[in-house]
C-alpha atoms as a PDB file:
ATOM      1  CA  UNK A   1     -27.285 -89.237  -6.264  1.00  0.00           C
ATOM      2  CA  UNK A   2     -26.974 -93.022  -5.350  1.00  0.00           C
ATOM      3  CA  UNK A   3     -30.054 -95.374  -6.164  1.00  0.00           C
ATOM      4  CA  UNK A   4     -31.934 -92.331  -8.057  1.00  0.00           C
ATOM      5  CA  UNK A   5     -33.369 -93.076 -10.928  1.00  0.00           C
ATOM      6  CA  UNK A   6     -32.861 -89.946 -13.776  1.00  0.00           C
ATOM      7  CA  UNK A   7     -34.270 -89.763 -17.331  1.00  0.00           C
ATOM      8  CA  UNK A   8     -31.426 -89.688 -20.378  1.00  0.00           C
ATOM      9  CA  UNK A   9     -33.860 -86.391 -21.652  1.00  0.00           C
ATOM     10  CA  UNK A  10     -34.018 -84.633 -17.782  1.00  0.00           C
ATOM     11  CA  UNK A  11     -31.138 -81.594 -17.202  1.00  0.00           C
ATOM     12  CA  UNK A  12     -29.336 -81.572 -14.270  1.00  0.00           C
ATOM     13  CA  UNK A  13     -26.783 -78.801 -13.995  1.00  0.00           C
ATOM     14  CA  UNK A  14     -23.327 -78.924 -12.199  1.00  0.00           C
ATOM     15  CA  UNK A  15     -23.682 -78.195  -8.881  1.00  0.00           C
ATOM     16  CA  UNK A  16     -26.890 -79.617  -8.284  1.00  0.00           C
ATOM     17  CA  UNK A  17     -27.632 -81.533  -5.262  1.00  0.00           C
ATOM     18  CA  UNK A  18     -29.629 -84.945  -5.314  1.00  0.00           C
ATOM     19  CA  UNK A  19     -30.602 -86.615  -2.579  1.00  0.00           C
ATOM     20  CA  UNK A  20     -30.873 -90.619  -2.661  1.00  0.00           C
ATOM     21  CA  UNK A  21     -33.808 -92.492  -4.139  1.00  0.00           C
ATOM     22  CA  UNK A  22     -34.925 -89.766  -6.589  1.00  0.00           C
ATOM     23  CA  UNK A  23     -36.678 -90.137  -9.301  1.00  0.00           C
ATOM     24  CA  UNK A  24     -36.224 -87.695 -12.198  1.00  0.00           C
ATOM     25  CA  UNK A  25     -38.407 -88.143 -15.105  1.00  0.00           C
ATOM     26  CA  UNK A  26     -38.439 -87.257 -18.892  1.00  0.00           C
ATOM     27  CA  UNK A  27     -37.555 -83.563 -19.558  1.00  0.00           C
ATOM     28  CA  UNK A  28     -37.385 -82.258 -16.290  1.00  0.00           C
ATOM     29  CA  UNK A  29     -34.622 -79.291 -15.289  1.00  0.00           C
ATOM     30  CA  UNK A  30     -32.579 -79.096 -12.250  1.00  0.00           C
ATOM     31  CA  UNK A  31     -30.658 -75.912 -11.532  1.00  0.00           C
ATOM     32  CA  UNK A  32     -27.233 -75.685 -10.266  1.00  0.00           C
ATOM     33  CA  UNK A  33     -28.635 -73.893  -6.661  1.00  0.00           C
ATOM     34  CA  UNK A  34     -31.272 -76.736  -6.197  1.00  0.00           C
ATOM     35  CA  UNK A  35     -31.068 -79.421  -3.736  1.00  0.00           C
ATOM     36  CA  UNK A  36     -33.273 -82.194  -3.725  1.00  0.00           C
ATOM     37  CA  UNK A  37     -33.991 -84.451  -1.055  1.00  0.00           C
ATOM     38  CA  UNK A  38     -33.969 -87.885  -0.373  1.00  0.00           C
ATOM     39  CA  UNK A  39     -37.025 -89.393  -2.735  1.00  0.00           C
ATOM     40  CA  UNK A  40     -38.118 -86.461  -4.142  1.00  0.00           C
ATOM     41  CA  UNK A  41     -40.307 -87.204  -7.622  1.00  0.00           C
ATOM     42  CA  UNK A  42     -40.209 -84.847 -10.569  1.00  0.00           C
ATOM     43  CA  UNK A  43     -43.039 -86.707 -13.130  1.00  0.00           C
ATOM     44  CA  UNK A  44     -41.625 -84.881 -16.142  1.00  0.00           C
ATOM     45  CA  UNK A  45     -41.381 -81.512 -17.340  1.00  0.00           C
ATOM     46  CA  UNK A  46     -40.843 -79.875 -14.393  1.00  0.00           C
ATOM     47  CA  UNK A  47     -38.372 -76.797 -13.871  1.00  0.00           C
ATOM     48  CA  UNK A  48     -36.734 -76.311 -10.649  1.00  0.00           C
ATOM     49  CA  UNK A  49     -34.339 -73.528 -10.537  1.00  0.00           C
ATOM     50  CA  UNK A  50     -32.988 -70.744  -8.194  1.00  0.00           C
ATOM     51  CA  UNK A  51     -31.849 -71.578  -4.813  1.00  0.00           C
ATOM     52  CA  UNK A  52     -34.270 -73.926  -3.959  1.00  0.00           C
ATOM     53  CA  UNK A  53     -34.560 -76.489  -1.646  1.00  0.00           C
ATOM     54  CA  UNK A  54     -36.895 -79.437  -1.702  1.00  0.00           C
ATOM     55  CA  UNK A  55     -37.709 -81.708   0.871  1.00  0.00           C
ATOM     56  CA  UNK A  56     -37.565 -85.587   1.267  1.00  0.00           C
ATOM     57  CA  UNK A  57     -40.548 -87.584  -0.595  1.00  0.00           C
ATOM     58  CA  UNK A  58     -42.140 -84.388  -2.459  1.00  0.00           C
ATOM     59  CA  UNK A  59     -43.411 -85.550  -5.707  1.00  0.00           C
ATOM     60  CA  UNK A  60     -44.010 -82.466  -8.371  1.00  0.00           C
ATOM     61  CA  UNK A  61     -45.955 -83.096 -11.554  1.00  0.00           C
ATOM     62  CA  UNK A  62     -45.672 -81.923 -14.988  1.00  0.00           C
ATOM     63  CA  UNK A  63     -45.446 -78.477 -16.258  1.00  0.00           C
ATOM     64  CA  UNK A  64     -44.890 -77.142 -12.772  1.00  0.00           C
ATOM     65  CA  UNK A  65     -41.815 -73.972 -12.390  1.00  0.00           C
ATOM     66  CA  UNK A  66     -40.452 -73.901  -9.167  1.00  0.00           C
ATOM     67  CA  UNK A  67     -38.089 -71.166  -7.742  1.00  0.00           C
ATOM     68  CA  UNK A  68     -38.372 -68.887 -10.484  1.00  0.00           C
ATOM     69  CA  UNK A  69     -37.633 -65.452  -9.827  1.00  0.00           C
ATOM     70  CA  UNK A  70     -40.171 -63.284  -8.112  1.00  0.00           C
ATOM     71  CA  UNK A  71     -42.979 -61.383  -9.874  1.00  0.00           C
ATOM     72  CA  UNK A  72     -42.228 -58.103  -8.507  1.00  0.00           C
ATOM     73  CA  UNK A  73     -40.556 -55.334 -10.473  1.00  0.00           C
ATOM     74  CA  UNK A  74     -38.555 -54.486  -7.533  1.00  0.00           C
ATOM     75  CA  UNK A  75     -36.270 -57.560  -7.802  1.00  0.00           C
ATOM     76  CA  UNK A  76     -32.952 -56.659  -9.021  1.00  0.00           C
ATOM     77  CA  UNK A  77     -31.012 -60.376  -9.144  1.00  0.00           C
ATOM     78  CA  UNK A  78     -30.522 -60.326  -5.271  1.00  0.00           C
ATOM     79  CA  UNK A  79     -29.504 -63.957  -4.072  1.00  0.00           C
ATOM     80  CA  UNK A  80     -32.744 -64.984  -2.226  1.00  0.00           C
ATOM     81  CA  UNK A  81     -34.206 -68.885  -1.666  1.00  0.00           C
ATOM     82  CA  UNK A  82     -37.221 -70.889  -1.712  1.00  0.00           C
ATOM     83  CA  UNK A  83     -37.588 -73.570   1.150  1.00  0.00           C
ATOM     84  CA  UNK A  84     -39.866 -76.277   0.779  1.00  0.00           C
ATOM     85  CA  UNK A  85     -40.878 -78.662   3.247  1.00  0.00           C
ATOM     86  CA  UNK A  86     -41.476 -83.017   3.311  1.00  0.00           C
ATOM     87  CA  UNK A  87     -44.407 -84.919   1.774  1.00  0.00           C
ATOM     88  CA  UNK A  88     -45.479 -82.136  -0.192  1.00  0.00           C
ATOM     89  CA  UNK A  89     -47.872 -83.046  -3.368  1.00  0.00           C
ATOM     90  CA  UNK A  90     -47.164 -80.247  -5.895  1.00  0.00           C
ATOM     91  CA  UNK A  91     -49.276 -80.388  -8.957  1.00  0.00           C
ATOM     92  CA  UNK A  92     -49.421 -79.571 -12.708  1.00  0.00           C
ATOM     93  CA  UNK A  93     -48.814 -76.252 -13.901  1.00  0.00           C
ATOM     94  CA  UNK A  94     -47.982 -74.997 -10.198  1.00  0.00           C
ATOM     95  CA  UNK A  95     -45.671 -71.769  -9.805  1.00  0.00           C
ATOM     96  CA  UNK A  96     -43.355 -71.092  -6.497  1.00  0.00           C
ATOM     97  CA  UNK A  97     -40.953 -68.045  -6.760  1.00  0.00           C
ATOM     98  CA  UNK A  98     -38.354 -67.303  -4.214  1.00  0.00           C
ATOM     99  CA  UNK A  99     -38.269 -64.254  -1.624  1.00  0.00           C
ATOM    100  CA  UNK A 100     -37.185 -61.068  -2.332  1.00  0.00           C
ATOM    101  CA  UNK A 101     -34.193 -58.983  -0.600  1.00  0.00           C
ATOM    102  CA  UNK A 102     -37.236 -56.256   1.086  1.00  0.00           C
ATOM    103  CA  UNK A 103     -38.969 -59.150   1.955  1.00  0.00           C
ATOM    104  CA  UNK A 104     -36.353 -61.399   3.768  1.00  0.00           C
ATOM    105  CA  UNK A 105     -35.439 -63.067   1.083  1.00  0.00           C
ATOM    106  CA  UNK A 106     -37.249 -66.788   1.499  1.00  0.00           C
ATOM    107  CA  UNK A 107     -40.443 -68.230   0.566  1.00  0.00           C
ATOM    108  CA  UNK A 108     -41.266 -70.845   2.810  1.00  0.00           C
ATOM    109  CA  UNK A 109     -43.775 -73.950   2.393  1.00  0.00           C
ATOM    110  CA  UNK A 110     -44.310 -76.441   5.372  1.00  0.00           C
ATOM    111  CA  UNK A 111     -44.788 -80.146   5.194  1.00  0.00           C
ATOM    112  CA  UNK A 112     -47.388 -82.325   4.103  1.00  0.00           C
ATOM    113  CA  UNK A 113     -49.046 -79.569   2.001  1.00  0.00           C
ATOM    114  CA  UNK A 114     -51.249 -80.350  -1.395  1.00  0.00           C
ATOM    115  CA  UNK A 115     -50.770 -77.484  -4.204  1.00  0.00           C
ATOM    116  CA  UNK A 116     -53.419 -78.371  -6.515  1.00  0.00           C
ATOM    117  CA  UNK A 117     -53.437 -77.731 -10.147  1.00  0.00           C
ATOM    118  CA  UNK A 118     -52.404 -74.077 -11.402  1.00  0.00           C
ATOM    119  CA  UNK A 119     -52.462 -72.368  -7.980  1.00  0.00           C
ATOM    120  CA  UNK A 120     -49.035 -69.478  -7.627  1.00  0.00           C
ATOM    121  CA  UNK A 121     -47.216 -69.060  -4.319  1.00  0.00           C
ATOM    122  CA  UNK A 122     -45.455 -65.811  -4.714  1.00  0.00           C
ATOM    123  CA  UNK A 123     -42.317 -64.397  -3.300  1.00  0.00           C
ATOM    124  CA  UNK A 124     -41.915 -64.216   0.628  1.00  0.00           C
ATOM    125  CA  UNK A 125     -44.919 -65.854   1.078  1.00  0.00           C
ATOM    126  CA  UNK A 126     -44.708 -68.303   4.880  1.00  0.00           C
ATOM    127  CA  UNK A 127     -46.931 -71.297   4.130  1.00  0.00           C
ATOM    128  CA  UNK A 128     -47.162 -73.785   6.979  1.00  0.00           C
ATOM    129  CA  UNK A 129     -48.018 -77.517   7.172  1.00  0.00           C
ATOM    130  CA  UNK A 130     -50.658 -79.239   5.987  1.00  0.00           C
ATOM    131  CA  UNK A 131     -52.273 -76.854   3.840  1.00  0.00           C
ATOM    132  CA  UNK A 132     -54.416 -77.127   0.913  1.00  0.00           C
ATOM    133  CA  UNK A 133     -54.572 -74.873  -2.074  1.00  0.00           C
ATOM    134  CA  UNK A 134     -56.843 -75.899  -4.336  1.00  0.00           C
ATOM    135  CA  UNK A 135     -57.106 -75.116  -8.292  1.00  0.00           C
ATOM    136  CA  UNK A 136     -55.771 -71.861  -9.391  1.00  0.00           C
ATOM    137  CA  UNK A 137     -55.475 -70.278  -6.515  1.00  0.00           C
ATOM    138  CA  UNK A 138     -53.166 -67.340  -5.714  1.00  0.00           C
ATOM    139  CA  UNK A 139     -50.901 -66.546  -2.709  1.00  0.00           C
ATOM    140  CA  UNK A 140     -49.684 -62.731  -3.429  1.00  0.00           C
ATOM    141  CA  UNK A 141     -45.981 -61.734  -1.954  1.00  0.00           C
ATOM    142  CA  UNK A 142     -45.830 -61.714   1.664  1.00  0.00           C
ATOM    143  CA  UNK A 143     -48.363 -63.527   2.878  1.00  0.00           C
ATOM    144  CA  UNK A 144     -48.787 -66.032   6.006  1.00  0.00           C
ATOM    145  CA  UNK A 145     -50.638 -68.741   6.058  1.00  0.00           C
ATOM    146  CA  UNK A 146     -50.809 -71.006   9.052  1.00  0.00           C
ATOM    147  CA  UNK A 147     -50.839 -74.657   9.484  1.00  0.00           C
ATOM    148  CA  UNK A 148     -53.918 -76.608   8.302  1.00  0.00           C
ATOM    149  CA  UNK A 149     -55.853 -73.759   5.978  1.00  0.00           C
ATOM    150  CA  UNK A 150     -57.841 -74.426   3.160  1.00  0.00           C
ATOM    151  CA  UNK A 151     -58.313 -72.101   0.634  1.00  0.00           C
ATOM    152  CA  UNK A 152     -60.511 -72.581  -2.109  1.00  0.00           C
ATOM    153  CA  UNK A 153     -60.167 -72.733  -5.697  1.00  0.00           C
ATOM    154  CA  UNK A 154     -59.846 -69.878  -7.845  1.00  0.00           C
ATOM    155  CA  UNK A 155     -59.399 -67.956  -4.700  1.00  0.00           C
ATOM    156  CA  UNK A 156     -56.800 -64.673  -4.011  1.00  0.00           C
ATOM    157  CA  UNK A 157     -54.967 -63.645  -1.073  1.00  0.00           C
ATOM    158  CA  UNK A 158     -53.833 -60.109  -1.344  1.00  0.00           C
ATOM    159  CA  UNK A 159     -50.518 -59.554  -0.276  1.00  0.00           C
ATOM    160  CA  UNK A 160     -49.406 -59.299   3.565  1.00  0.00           C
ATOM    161  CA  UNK A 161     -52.511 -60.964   4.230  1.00  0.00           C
ATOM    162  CA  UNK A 162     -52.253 -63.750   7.406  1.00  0.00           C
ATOM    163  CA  UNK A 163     -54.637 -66.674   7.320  1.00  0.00           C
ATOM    164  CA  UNK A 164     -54.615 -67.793  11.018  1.00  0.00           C
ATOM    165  CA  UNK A 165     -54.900 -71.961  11.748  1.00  0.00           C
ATOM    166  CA  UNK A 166     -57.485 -73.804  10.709  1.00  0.00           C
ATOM    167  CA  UNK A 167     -59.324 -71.309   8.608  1.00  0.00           C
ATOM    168  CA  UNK A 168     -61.367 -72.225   5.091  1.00  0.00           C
ATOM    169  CA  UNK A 169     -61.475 -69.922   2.208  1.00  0.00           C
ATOM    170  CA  UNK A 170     -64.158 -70.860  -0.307  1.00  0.00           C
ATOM    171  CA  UNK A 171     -63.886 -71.034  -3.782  1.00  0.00           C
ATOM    172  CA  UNK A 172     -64.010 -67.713  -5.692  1.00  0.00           C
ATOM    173  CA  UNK A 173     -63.061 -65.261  -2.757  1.00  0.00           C
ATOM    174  CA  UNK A 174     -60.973 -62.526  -2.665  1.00  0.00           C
ATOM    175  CA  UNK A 175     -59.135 -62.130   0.581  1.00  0.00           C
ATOM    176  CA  UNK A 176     -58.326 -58.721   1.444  1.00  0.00           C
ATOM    177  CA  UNK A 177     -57.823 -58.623   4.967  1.00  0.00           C
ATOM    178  CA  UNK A 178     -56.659 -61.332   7.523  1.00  0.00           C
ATOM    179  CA  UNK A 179     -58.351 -63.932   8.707  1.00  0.00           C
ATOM    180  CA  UNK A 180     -58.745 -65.144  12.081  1.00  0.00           C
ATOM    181  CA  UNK A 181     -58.069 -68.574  13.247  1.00  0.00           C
ATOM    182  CA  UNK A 182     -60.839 -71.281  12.204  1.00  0.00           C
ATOM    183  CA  UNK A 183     -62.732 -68.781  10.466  1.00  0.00           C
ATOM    184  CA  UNK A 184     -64.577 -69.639   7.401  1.00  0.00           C
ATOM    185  CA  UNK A 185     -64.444 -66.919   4.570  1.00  0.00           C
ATOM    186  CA  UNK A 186     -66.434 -67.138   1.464  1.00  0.00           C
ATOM    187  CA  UNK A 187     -68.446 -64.692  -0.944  1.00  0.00           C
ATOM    188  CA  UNK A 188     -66.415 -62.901  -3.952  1.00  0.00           C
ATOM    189  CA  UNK A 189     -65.047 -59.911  -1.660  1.00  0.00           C
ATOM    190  CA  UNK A 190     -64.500 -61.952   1.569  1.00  0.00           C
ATOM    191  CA  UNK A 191     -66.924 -62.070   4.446  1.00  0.00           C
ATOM    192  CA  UNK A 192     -65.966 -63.647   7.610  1.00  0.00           C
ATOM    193  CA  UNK A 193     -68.989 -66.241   7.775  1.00  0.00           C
ATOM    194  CA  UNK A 194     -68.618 -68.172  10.602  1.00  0.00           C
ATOM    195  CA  UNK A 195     -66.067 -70.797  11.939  1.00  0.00           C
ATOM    196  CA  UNK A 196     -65.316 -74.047  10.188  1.00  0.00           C
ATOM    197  CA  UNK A 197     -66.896 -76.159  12.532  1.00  0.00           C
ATOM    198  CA  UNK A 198     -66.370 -79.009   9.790  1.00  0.00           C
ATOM    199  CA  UNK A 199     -62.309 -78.862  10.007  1.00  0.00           C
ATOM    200  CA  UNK A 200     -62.538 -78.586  14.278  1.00  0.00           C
ATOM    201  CA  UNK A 201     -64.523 -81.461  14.140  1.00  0.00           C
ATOM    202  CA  UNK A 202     -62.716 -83.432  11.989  1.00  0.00           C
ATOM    203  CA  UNK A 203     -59.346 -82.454  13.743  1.00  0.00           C
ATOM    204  CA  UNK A 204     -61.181 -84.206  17.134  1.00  0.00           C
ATOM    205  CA  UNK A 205     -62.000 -80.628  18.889  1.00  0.00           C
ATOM    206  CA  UNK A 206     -63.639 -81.564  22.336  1.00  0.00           C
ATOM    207  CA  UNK A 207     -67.764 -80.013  22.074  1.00  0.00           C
ATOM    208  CA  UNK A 208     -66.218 -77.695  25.298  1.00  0.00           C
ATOM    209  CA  UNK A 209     -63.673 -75.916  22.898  1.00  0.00           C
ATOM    210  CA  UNK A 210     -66.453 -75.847  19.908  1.00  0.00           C
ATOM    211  CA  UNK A 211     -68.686 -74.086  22.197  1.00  0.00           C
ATOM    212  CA  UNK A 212     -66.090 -71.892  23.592  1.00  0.00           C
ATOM    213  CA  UNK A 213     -64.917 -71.080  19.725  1.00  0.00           C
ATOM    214  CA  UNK A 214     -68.715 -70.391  18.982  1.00  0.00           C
ATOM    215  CA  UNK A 215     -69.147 -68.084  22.111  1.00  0.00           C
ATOM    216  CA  UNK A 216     -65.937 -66.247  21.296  1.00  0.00           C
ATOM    217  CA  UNK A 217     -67.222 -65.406  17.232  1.00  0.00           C
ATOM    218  CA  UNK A 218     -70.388 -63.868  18.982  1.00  0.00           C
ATOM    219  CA  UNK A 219     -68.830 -61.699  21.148  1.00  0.00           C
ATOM    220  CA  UNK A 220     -66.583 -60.710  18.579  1.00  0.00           C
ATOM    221  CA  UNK A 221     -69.551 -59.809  16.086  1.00  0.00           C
ATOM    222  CA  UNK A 222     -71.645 -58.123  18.492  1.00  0.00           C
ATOM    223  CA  UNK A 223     -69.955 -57.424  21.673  1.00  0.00           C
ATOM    224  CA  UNK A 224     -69.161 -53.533  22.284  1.00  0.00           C
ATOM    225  CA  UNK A 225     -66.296 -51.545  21.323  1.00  0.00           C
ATOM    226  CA  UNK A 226     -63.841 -51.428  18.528  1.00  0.00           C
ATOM    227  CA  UNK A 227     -62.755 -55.382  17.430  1.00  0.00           C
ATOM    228  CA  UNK A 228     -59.422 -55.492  18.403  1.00  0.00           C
ATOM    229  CA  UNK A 229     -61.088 -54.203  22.067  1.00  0.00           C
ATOM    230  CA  UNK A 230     -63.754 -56.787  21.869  1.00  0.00           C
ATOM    231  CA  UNK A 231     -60.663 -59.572  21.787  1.00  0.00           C
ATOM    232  CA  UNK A 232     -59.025 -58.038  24.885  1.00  0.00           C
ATOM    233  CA  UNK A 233     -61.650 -58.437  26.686  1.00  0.00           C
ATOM    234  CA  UNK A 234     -62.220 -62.380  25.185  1.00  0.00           C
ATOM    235  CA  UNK A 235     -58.327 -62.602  26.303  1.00  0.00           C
ATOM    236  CA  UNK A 236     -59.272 -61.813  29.954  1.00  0.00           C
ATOM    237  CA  UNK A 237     -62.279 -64.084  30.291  1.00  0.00           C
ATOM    238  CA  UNK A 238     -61.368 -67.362  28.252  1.00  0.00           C
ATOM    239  CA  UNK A 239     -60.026 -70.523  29.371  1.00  0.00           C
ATOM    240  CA  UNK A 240     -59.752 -71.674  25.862  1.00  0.00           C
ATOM    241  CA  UNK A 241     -56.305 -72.495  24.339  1.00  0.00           C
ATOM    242  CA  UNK A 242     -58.317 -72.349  20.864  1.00  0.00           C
ATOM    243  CA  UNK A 243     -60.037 -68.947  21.680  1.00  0.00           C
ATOM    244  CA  UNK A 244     -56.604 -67.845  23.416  1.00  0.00           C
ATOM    245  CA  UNK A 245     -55.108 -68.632  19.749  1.00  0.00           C
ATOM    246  CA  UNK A 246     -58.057 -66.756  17.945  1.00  0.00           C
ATOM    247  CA  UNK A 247     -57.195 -63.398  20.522  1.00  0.00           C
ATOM    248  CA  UNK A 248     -53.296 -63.966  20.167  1.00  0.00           C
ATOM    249  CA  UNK A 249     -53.618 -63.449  16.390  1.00  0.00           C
ATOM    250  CA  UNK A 250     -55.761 -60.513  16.397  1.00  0.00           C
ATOM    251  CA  UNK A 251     -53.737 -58.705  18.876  1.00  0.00           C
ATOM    252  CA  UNK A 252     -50.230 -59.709  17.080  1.00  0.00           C
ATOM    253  CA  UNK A 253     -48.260 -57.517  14.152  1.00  0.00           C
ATOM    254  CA  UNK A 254     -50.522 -57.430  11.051  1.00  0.00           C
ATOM    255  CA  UNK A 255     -49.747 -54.928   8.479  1.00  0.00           C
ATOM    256  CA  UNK A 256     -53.768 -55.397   7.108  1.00  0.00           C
ATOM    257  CA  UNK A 257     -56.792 -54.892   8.564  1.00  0.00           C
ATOM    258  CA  UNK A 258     -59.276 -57.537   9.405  1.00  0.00           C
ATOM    259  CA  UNK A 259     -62.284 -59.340   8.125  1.00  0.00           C
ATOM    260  CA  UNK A 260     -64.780 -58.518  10.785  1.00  0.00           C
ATOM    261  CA  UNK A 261     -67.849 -60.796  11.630  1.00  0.00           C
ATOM    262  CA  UNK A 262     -71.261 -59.978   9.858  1.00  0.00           C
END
């Protein structure tokens, strides 16, 4: 706890780890599971209980509960954890529960991620770096979502879902199936619209790989055969590592169907 900085009003129970150069601030409560790390910010108000673990130089804002217990009726007290990663920007009113024992019992978030306002990451849910939820949006139990996704605001992933790299959600979508890498989803029931040509070109994607990505989405909306036979076939004739990616995630374990191109 050396060189951190804690409010006289802020709760920190026995056992508690801190982590050097924290700053706690007015009315904030740390559990007796929770470990902080090095120059992690609680504004005030915040509520950070369970086993939770918080990495170095995440700064949470007011009103936000983190590592609650999950929101599933099954839970019955079982010991599980909530990992989160560096740099994360967690803001107000933003819920993270911890895994549950069917589930494997963590809830993982990456590094570098921004949780706007209101959004919920529920129980089990794998949440990798860089990723952007945006206002009051909803992660259900279970769900994957890879590195650098977007998903818009008042947006819901159903659970088991996987959002594959790269991919956008626009605002007001339901997601009910998963999405393939770099896809863009929008529309209130979720229609795989295209790729999101805007985040590939952003990221520095060669115009080779675009084209190749562009190529691949046709032949999966209108190339013959059932789509999980249309990817095979991609597999066998790419030389993409981004369309190998796209194929590699609709082959893998998915315990949802997908969204198919229009």
């Amino acid at each position: 706890m050396s060189d951190s900085v804690i409010h006289p009003s802020a709760v920190i129970e026995d056992g508690a780890t801190i982590g050097p150069g924290c700053r706690i601030g007015p009315f904030c409560h740390v559990g007796p599971e929770v470990t902080l790390g090095a120059g992690v910010e609680l504004k005030s108000h915040v509520a950070v209980t369970g086993r939770t673990l918080i990495g170095d130089e995440t700064a949470i804002f007011p009103f936000a509960v983190i590592g609650e217990i999950p929101q599933d009726l099954k839970f019955r007290g079982e010991k599980t954890r909530l990992e989160i990663g560096k740099r994360n920007r967690i803001r107000e009113h933003v819920t993270m529960n911890t895994g549950t024992e069917g589930g494997g019992g963590v809830t993982r978030v990456g590094d570098d991620g921004l949780f706007m306002a209101g959004c919920h990451v529920a129980h089990d849910a794998q949440v990798g770096n860089r990723v952007i939820i945006v206002n009051n949006a909803a992660l259900a139990g279970h769900c994957v979502i890879e590195d650098d996704v977007i998903i818009g605001g008042l947006s819901g992933v159903h659970q088991w879902v996987r959002i594959g790299r790269g991919a956008i959600i626009g605002a007001v979508t339901m997601v009910t199936n998963d999405v393939i890498p770099y896809g863009l989803v929008q529309a209130p029931r979720g229609k795989l619209d295209g790729l999101n040509l805007v985040g590939l070109k952003r990221r520095g994607v060669s115009r080779a790989d675009i084209t190749a990505l562009r190529a691949a989405f046709q032949m999966l909306a209108q190339g013959e055969g059932a789509f999980a036979d249309r990817a095979r076939r991609l597999g066998d004739e790419t030389q993409s590592d981004y369309v190998r990616e796209i194929v590699d995630f609709i082959l893998g374990d998915s315990d949802r169907h997908f969204l198919t191109p229009g």
